[in-house]
C-alpha atoms as a PDB file:
ATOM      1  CA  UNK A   1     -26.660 -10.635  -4.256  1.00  0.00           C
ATOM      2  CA  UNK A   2     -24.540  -8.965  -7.420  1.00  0.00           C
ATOM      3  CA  UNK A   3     -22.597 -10.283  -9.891  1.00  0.00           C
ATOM      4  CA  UNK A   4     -19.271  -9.342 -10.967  1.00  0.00           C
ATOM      5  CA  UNK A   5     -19.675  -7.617 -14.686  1.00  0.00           C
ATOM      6  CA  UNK A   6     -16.340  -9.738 -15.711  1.00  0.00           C
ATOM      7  CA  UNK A   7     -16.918 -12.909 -14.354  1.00  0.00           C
ATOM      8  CA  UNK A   8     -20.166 -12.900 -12.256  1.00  0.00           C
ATOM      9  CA  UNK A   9     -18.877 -13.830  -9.405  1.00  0.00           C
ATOM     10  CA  UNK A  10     -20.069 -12.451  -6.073  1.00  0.00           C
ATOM     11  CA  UNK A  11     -19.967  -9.082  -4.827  1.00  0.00           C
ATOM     12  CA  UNK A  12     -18.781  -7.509  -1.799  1.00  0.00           C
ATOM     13  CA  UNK A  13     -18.854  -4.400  -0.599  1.00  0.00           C
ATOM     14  CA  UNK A  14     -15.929  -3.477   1.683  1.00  0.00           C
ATOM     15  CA  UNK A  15     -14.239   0.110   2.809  1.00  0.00           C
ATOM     16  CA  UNK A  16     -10.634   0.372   1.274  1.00  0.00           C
ATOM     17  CA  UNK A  17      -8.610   3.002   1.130  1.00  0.00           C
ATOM     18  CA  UNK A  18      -8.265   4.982  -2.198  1.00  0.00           C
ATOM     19  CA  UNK A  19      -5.226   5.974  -3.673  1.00  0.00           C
ATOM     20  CA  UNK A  20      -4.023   8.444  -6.343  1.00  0.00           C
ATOM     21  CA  UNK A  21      -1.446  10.203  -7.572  1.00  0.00           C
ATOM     22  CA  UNK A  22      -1.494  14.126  -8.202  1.00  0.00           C
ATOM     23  CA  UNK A  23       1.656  16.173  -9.715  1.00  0.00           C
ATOM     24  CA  UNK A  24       3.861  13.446  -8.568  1.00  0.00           C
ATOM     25  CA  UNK A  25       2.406  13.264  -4.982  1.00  0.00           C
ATOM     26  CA  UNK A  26       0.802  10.406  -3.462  1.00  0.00           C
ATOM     27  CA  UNK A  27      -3.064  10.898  -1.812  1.00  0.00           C
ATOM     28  CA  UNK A  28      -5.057   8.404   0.188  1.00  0.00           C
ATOM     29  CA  UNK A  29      -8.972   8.373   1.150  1.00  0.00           C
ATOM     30  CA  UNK A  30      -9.136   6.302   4.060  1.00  0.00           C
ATOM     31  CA  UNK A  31     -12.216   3.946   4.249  1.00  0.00           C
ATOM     32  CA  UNK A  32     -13.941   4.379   0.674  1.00  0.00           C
ATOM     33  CA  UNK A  33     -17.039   2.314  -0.508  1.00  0.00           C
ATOM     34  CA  UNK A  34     -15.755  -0.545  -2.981  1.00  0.00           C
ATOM     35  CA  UNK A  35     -17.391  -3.323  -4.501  1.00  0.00           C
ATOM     36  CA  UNK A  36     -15.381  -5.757  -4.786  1.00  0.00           C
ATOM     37  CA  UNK A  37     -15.360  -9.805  -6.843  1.00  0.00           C
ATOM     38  CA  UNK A  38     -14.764 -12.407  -4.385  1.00  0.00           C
ATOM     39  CA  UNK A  39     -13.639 -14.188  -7.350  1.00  0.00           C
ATOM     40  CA  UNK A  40     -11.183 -12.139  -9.737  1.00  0.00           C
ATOM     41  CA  UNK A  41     -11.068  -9.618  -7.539  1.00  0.00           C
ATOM     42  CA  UNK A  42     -12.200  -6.580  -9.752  1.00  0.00           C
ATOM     43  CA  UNK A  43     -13.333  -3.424  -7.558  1.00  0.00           C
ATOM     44  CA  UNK A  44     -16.023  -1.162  -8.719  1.00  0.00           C
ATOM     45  CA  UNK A  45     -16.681   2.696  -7.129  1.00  0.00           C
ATOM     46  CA  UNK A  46     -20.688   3.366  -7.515  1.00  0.00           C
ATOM     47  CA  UNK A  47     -21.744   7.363  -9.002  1.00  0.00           C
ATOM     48  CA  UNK A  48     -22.483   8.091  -5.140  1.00  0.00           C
ATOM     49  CA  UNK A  49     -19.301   7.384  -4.146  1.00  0.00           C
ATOM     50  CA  UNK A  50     -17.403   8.479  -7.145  1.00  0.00           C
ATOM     51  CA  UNK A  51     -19.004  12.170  -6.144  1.00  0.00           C
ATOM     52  CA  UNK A  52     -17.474  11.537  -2.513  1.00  0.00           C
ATOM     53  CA  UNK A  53     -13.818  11.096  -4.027  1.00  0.00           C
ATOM     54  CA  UNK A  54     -14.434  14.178  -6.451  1.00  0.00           C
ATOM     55  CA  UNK A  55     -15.730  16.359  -3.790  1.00  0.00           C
ATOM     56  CA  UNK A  56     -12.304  15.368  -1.345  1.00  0.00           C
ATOM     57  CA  UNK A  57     -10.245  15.994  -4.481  1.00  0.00           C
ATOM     58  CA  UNK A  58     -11.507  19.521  -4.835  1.00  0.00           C
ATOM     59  CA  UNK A  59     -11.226  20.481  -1.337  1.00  0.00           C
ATOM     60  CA  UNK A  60      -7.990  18.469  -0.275  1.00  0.00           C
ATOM     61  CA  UNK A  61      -6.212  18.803  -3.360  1.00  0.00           C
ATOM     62  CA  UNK A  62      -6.966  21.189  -6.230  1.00  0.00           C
ATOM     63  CA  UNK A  63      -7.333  23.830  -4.102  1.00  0.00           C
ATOM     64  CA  UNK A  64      -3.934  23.656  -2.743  1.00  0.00           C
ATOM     65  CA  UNK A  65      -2.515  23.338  -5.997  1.00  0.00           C
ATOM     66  CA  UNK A  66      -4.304  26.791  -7.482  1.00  0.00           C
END
């Protein structure tokens, strides 16, 4: 089991939807990776996913805007 860096609680890992905000318009990832406290509630994104929302950014987003 992991620990919660703030509080060590336990960890969970549970699909969420990630949101962001881009020149004043809203985006949402359905169903991304989290880690998330059971406790305080603190949500962590691991590299592997973090390279999943940066690769959707690209394609979804930047390239629209350029």
């Amino acid at each position: 089991m992991k620990n919660c860096v703030i509080c060590k609680g336990q960890i969970q890992t549970k699909y969420l939807d990630f949101i962001f905000k881009f020149n004043n318009q809203k985006y949402t990832i359905p169903k991304i990776k989290h880690e998330v406290c059971s406790q305080c509630g603190e949500k962590f994104i691991d590299e592997e996913t973090n390279i999943l929302i940066d690769k959707w950014v690209e394609e979804n987003v930047y390239k629209k805007h350029n």
